[in-house]
C-alpha atoms as a PDB file:
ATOM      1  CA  UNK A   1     224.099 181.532 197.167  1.00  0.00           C
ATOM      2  CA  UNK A   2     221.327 179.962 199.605  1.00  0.00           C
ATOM      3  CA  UNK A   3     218.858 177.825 198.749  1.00  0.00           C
ATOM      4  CA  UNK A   4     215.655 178.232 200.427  1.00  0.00           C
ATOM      5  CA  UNK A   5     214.351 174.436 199.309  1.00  0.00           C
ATOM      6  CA  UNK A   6     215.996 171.184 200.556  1.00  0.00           C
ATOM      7  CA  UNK A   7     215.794 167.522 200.148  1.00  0.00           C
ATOM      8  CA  UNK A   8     213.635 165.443 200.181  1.00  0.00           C
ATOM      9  CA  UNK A   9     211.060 167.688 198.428  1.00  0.00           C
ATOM     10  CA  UNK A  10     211.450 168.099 194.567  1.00  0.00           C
ATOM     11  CA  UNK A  11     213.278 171.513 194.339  1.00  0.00           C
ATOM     12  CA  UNK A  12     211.556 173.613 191.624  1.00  0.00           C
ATOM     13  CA  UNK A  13     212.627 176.965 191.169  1.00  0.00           C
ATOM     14  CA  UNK A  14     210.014 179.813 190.321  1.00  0.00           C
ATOM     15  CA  UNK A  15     209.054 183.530 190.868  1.00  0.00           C
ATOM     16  CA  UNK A  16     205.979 185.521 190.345  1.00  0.00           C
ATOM     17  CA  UNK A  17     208.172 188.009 188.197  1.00  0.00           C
ATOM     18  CA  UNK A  18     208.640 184.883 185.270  1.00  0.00           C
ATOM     19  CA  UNK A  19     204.897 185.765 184.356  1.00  0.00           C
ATOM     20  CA  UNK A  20     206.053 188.847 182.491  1.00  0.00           C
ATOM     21  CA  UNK A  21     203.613 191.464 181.633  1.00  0.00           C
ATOM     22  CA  UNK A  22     203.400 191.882 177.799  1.00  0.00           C
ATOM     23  CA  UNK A  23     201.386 193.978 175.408  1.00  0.00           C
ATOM     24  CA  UNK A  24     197.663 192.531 174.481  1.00  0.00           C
ATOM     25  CA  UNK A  25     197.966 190.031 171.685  1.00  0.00           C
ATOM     26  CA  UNK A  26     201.766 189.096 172.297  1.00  0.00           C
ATOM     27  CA  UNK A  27     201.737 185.540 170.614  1.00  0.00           C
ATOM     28  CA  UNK A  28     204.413 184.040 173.876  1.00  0.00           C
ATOM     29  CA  UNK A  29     202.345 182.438 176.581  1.00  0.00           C
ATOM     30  CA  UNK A  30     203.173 184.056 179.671  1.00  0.00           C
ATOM     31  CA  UNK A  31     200.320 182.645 181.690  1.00  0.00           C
ATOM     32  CA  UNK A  32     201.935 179.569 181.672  1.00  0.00           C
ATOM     33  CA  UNK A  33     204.275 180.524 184.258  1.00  0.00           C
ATOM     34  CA  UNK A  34     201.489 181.211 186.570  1.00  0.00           C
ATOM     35  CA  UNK A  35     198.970 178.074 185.839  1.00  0.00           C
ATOM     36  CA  UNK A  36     201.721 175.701 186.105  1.00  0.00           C
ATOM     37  CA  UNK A  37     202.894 175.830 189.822  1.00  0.00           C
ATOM     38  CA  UNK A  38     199.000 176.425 190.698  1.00  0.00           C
ATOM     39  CA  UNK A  39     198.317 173.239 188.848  1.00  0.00           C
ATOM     40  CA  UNK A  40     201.321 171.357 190.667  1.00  0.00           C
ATOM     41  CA  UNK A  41     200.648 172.394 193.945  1.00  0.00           C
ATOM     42  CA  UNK A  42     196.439 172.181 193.660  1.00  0.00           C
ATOM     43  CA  UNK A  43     196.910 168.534 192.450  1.00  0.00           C
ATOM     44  CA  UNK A  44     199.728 167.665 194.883  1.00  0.00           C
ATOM     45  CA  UNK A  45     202.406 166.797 192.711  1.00  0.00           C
ATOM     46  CA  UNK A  46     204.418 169.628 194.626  1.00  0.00           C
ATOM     47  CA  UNK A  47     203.966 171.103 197.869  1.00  0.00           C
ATOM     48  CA  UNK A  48     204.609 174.510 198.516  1.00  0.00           C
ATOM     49  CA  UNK A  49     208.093 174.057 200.039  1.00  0.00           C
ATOM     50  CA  UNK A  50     209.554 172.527 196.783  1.00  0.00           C
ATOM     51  CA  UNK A  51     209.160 176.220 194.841  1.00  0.00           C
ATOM     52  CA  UNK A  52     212.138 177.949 196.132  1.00  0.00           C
ATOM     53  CA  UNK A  53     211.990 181.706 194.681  1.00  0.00           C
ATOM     54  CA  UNK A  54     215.722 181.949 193.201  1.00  0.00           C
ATOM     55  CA  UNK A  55     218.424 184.792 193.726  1.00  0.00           C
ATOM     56  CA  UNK A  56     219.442 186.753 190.430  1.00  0.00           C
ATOM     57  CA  UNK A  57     222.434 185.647 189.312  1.00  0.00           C
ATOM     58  CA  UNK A  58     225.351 187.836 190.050  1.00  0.00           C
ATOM     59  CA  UNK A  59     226.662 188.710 186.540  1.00  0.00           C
ATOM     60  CA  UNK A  60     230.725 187.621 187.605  1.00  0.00           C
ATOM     61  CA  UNK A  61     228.573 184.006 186.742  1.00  0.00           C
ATOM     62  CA  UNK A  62     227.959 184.611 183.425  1.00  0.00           C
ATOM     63  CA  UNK A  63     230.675 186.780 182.036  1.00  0.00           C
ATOM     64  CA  UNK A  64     231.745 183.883 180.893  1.00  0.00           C
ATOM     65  CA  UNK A  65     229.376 182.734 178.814  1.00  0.00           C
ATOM     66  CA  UNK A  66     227.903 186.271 177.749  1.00  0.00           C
ATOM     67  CA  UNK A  67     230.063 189.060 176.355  1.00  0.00           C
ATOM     68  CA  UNK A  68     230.601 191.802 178.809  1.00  0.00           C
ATOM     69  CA  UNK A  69     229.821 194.679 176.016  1.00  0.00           C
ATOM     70  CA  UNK A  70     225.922 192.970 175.203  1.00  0.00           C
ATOM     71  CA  UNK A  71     225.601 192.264 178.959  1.00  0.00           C
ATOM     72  CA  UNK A  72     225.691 196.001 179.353  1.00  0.00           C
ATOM     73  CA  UNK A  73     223.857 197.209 176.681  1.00  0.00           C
ATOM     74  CA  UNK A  74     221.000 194.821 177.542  1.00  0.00           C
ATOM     75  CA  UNK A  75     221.366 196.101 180.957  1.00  0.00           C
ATOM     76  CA  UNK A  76     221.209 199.516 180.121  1.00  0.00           C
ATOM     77  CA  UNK A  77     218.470 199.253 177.514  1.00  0.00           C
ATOM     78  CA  UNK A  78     220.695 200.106 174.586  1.00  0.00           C
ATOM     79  CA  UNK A  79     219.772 197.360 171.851  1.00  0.00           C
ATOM     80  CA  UNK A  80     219.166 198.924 168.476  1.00  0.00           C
ATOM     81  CA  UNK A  81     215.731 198.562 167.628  1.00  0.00           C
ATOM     82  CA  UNK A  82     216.628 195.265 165.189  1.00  0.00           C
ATOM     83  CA  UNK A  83     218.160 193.748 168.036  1.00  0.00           C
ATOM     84  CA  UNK A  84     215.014 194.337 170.371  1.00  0.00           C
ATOM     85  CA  UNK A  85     212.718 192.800 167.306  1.00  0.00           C
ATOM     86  CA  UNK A  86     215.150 189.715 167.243  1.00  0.00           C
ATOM     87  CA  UNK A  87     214.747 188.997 170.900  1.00  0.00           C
ATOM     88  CA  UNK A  88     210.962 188.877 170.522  1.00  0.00           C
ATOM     89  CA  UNK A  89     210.196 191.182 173.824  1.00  0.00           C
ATOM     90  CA  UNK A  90     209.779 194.948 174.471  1.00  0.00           C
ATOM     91  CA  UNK A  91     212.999 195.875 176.643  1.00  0.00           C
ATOM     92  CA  UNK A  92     212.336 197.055 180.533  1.00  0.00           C
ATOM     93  CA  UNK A  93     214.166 196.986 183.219  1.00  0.00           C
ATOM     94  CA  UNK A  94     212.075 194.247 184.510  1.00  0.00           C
ATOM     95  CA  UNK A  95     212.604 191.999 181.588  1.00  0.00           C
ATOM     96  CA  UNK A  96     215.971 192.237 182.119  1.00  0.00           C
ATOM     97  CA  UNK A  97     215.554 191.548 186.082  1.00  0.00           C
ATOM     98  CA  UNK A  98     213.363 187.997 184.582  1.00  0.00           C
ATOM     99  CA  UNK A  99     216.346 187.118 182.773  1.00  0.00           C
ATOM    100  CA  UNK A 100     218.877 186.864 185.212  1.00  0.00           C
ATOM    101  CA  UNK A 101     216.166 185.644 187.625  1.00  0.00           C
ATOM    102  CA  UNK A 102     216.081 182.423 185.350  1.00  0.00           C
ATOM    103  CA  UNK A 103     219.857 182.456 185.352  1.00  0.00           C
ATOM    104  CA  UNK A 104     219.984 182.681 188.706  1.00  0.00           C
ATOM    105  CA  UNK A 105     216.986 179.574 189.206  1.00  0.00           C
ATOM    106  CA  UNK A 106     218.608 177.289 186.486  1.00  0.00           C
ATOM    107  CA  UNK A 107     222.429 177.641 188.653  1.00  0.00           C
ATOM    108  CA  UNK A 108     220.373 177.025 191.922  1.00  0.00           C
ATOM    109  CA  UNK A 109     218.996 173.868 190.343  1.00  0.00           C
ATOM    110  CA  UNK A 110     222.115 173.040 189.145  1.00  0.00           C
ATOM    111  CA  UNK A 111     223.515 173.282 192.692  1.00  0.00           C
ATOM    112  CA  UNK A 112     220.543 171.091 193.915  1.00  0.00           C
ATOM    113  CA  UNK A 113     220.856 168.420 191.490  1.00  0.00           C
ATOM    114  CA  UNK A 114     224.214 167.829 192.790  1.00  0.00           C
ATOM    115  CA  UNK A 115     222.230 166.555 196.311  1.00  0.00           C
ATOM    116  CA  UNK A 116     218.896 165.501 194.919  1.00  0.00           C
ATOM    117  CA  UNK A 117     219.324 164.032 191.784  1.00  0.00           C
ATOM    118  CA  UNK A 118     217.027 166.535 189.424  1.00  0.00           C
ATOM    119  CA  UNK A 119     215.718 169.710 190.091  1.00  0.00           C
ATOM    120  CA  UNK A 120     213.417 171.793 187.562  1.00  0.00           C
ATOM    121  CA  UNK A 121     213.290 175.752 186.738  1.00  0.00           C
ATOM    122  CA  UNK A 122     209.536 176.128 185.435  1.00  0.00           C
ATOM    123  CA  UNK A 123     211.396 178.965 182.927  1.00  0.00           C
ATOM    124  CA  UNK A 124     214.745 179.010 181.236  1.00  0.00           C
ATOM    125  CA  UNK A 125     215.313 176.819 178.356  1.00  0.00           C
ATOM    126  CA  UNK A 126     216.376 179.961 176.798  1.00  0.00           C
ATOM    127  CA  UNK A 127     218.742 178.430 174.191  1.00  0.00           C
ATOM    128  CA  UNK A 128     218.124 180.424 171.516  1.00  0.00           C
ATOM    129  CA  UNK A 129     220.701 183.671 173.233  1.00  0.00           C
ATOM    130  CA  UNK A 130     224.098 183.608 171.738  1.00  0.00           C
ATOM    131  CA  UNK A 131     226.933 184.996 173.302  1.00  0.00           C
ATOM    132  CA  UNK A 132     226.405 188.355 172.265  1.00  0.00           C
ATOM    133  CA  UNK A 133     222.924 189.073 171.379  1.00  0.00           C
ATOM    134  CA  UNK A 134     219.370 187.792 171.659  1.00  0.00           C
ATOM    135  CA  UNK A 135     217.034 186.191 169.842  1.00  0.00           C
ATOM    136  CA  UNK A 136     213.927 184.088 169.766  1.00  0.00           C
ATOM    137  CA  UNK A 137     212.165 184.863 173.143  1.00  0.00           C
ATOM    138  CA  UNK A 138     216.227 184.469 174.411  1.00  0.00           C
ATOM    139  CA  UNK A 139     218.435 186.854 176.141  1.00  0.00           C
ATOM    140  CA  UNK A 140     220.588 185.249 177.736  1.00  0.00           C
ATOM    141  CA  UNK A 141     221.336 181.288 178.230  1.00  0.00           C
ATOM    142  CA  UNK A 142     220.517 179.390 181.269  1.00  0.00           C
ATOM    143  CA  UNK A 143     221.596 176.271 180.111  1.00  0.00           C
ATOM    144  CA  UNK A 144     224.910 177.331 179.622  1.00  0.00           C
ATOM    145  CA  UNK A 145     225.503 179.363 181.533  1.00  0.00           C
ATOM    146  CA  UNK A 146     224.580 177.007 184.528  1.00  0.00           C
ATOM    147  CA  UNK A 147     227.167 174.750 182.755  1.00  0.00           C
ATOM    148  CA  UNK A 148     229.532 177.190 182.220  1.00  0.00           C
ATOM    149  CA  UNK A 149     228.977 177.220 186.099  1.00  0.00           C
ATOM    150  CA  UNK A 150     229.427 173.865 186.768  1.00  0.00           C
ATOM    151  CA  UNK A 151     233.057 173.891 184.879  1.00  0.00           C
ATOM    152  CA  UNK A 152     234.342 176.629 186.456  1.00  0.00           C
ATOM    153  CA  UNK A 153     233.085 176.275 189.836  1.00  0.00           C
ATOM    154  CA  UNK A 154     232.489 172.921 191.118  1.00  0.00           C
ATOM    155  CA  UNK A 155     235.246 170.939 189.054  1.00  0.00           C
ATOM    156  CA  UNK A 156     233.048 169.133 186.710  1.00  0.00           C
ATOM    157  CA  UNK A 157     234.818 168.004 183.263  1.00  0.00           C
ATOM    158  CA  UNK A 158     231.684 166.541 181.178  1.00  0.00           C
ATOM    159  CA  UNK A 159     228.196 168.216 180.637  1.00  0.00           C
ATOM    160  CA  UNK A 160     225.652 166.735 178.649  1.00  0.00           C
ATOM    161  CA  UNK A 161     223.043 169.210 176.906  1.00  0.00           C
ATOM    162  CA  UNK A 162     219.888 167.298 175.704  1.00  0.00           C
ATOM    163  CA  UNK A 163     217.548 169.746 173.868  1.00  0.00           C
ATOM    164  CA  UNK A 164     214.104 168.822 172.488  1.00  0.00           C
ATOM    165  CA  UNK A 165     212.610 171.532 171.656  1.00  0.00           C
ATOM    166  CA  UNK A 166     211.094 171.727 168.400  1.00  0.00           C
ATOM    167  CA  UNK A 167     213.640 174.609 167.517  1.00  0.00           C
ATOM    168  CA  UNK A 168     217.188 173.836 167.216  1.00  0.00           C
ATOM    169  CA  UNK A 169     219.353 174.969 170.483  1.00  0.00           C
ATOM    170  CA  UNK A 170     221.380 177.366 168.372  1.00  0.00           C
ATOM    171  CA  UNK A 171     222.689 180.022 170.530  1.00  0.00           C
ATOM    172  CA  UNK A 172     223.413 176.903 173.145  1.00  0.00           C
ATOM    173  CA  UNK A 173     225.442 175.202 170.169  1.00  0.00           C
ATOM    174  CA  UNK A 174     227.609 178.595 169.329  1.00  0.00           C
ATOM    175  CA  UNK A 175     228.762 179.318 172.908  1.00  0.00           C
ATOM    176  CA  UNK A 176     230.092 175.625 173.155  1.00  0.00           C
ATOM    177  CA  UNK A 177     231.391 175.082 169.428  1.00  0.00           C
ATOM    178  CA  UNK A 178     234.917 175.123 171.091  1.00  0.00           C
ATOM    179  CA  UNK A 179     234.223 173.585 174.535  1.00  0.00           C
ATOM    180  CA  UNK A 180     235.099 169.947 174.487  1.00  0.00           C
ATOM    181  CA  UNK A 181     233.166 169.375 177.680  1.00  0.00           C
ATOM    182  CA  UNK A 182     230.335 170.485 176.725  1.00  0.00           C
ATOM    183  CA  UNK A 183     228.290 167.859 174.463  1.00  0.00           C
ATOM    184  CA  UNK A 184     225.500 169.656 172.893  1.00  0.00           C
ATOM    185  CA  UNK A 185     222.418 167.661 171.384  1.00  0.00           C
ATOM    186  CA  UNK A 186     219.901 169.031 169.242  1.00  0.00           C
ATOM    187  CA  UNK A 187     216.870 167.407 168.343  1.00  0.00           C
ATOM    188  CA  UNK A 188     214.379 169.846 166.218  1.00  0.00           C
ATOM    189  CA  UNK A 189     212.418 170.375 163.520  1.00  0.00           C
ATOM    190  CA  UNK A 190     214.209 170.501 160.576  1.00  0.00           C
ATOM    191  CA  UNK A 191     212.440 173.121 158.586  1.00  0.00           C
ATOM    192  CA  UNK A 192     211.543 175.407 161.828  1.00  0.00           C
ATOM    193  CA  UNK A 193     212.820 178.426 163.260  1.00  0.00           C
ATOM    194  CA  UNK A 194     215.871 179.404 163.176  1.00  0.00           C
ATOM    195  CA  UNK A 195     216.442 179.808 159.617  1.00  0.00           C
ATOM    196  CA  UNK A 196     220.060 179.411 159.695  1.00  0.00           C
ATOM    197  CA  UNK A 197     221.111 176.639 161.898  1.00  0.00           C
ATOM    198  CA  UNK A 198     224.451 176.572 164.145  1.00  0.00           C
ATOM    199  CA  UNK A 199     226.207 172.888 164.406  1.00  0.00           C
ATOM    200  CA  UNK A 200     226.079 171.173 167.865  1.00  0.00           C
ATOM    201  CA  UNK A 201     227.901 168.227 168.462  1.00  0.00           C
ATOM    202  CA  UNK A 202     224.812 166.170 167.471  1.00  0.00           C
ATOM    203  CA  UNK A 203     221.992 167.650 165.523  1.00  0.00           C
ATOM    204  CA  UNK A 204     218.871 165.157 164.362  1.00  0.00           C
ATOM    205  CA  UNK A 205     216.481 167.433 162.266  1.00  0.00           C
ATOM    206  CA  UNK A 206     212.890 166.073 162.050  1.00  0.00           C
ATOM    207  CA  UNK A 207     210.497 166.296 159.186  1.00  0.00           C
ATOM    208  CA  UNK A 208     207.640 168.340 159.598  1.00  0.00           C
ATOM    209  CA  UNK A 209     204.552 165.990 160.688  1.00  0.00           C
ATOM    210  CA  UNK A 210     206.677 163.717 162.540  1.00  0.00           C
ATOM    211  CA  UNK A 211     204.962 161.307 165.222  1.00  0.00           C
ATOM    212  CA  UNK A 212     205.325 159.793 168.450  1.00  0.00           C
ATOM    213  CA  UNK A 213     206.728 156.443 166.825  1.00  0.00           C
ATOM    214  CA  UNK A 214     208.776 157.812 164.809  1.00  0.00           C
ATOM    215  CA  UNK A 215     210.536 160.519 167.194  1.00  0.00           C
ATOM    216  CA  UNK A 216     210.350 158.184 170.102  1.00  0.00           C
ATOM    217  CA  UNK A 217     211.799 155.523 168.382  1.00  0.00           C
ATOM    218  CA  UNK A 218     215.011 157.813 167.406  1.00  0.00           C
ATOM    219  CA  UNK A 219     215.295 159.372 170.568  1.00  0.00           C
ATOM    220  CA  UNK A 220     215.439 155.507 172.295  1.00  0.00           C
ATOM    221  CA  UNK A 221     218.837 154.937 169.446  1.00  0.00           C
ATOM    222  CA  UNK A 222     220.054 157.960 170.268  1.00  0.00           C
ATOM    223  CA  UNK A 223     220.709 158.742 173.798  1.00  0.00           C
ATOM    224  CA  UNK A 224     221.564 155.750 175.488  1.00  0.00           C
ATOM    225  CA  UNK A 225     224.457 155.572 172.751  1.00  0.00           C
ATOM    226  CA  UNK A 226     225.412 159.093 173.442  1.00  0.00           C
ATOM    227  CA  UNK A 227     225.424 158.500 177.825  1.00  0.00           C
ATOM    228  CA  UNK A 228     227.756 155.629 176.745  1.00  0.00           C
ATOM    229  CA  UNK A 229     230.167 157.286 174.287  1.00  0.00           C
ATOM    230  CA  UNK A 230     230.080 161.024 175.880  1.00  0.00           C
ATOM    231  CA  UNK A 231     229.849 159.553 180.111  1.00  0.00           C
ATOM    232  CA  UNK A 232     228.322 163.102 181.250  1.00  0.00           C
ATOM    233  CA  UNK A 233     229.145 163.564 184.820  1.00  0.00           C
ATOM    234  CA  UNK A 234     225.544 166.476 184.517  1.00  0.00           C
ATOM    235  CA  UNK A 235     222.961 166.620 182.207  1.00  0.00           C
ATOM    236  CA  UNK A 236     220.953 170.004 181.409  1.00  0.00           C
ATOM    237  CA  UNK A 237     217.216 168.996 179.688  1.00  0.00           C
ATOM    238  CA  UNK A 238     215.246 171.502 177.584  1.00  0.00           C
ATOM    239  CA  UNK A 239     211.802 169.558 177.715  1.00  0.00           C
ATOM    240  CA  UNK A 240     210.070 172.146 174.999  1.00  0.00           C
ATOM    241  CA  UNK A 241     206.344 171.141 174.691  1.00  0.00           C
ATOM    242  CA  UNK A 242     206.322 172.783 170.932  1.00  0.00           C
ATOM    243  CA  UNK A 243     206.864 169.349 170.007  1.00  0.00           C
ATOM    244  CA  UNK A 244     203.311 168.997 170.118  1.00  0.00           C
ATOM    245  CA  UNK A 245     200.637 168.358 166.899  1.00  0.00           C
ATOM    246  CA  UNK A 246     198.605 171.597 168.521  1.00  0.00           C
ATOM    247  CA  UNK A 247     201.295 173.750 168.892  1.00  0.00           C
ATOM    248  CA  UNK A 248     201.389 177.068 166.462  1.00  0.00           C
ATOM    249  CA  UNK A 249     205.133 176.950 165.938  1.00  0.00           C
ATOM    250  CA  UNK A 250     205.974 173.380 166.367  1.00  0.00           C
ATOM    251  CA  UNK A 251     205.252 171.781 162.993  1.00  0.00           C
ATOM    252  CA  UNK A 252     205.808 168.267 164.774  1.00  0.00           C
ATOM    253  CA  UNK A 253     203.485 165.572 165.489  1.00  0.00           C
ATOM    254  CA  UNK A 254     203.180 164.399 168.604  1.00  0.00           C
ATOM    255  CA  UNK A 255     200.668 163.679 170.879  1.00  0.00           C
ATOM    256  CA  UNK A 256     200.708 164.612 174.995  1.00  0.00           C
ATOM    257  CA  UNK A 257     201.128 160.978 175.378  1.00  0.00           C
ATOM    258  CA  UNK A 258     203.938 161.494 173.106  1.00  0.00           C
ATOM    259  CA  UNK A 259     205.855 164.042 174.792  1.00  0.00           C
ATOM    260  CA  UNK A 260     205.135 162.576 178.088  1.00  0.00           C
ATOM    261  CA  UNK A 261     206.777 159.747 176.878  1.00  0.00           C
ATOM    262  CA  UNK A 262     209.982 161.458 175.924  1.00  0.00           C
ATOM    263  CA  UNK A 263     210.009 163.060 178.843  1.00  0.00           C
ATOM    264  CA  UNK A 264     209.959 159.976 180.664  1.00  0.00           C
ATOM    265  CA  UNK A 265     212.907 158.019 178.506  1.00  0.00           C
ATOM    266  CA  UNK A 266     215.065 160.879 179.173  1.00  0.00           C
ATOM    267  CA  UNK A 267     214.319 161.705 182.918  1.00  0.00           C
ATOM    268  CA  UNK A 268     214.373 157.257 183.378  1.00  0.00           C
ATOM    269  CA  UNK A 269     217.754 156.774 181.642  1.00  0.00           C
ATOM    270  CA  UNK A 270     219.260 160.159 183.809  1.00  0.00           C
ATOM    271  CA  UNK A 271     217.686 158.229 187.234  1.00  0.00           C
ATOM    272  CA  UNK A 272     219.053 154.813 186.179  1.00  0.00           C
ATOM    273  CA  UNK A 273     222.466 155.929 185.658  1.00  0.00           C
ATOM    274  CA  UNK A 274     222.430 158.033 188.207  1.00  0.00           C
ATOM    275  CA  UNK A 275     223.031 161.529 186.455  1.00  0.00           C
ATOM    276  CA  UNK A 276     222.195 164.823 188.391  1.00  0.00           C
ATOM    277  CA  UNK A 277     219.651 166.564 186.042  1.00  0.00           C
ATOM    278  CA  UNK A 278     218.409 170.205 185.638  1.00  0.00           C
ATOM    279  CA  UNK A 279     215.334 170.237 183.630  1.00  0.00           C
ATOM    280  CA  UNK A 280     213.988 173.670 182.035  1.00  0.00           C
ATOM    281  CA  UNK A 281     210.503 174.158 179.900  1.00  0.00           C
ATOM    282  CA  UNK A 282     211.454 175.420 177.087  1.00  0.00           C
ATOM    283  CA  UNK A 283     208.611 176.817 174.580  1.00  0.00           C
ATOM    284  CA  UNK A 284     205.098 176.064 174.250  1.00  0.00           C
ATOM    285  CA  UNK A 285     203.143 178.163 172.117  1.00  0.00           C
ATOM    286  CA  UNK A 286     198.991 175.752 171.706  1.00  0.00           C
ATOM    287  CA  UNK A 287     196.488 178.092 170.542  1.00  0.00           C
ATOM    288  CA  UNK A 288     194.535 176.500 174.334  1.00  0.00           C
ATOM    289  CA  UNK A 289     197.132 177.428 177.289  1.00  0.00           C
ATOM    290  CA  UNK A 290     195.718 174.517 179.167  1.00  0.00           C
ATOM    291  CA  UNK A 291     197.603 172.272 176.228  1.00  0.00           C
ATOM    292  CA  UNK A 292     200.907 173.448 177.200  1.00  0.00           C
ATOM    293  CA  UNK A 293     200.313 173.742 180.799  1.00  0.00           C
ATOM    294  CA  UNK A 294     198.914 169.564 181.089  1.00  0.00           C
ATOM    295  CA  UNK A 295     202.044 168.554 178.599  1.00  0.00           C
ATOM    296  CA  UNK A 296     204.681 170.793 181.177  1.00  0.00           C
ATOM    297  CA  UNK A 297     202.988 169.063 183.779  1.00  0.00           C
ATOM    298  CA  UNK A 298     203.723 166.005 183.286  1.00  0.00           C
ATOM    299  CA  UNK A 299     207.696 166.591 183.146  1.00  0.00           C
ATOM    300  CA  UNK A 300     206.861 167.528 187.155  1.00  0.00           C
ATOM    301  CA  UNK A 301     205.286 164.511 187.571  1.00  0.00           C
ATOM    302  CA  UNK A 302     207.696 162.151 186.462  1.00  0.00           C
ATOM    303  CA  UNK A 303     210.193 163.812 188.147  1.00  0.00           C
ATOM    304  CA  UNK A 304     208.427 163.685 191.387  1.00  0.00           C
ATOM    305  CA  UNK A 305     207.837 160.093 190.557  1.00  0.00           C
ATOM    306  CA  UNK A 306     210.886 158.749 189.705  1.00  0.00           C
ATOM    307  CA  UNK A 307     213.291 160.721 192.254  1.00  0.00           C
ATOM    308  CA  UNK A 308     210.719 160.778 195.277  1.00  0.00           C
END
């Protein structure tokens, strides 16, 4: 695969096609994915040589995280209709072509990391796709499949999954429930979507309401313990701005400053112990678009700030 970005500018992967057309009142916030490399690049946080437009990924790179049988159902537009509702989306062609676009951005990442330190994917997150089927917004998974990637391909032995979104990463935790070296972590409202949680390897369920004290203050226990006691060798971040007081889904408390905040104890302790990170947006559903834009935002800018 070639990478059209290279060091030393923050590689951030993004196409025009992750702004996906949807019908008139759709409740997912597809304009995101076309304010937030405008904002970037207007305010200088990224020039225009750190978007690199990424390659679909060639499905031999996720057979083996996605079952062959979906994969070509999905392909072919063949869900039954309860299996399109679960995914959230109307099926086209070109949804599909988005999907493994994002696979295809979060691998290249991956692959950059490895030189740079971090690289971002301003889409994927999509945690909530399970081996064989869709749901929530999710058809198939970046995350793992990029680590899936990372095993198989380049040798690596320990991957570290750090999701905080407000919804728990249950697809993510299914595909790895029998994968050693993949440590999945889970960090989500406890009485949000999805109804019927999966078990990761470390799930913390938050009351609704909770605030930035609170969460931050469990987040700062929690992960430097699990670097120690897991030693990733890669770490995959779902930075999910749902988290947020104004967000329609979220049922959280926090504040911009908040999330920013997170961001930057998870993106500091990756830089200080020298971890290649991949960081993707997650969700983001504020009734004002600029909310979610201004909290994704900042993930950029720490990123930028830290690594370059």
């Amino acid at each position: 695969m070639s990478l059209a970005c290279t060091p030393p500018t923050l590689p951030v992967a993004w196409a025009p096609l992750y702004a996906h057309p949807l019908p008139t009142g759709h409740r997912f916030p597809m304009l995101k994915y076309e304010l937030l490399p405008e904002q970037l690049v207007r305010e200088g946080t990224l020039s225009e040589t750190s978007l690199f437009a990424p390659i679909p990924l060639p499905e031999k790179y996720f057979l083996d995280t996605h079952d062959a049988a979906y994969w070509l159902r999905l392909q072919q537009g063949q869900l039954t209709r309860a299996e399109e509702r679960a995914t959230g989306f109307p099926w086209s062609e070109a949804l599909v072509q988005r999907e493994v676009t994002i696979l295809g951005g979060t691998v290249q990442c991956a692959k950059l990391a490895l030189h740079t330190g971090v690289a971002l994917n301003v889409a994927g997150g999509t945690h909530h796709a399970f081996r064989d089927r869709g749901e929530g917004f999710c058809l198939l998974n970046d995350q793992a499949v990029a680590a899936n990637y990372l095993l198989h391909h380049e040798g690596f032995q320990k991957v570290l999954i750090v999701d905080l979104d407000v919804h728990q990463g249950n697809g993510t935790a299914a595909i790895f429930q029998h994968e050693p070296r993949v440590f999945t972590f889970s960090m989500h409202g406890a009485r949000n979507y999805p109804a019927r949680k999966e078990q990761s390897d470390l799930d913390l369920p938050l009351p609704d309401g909770t605030d930035d004290a609170t969460y931050l203050k469990l987040l700062a226990e929690t992960l430097p313990r699990l670097l120690d006691e897991v030693q990733p060798q890669f770490v995959f971040y779902l930075a999910g701005v749902d988290v947020l007081a104004t967000d329609k889904l979220g049922k959280l408390g926090l504040t911009r400053e908040g999330c920013r905040q997170r961001d930057r104890l998870v993106l500091e302790l990756c830089y200080r112990n020298r971890l290649p990170v991949v960081v993707c947006m997650g969700g983001g559903y504020s009734e004002r678009v600029a909310d979610i834009v201004e909290a994704h935002a900042n993930t950029f800018r720490l990123a930028q700030e830290l690594w370059f």
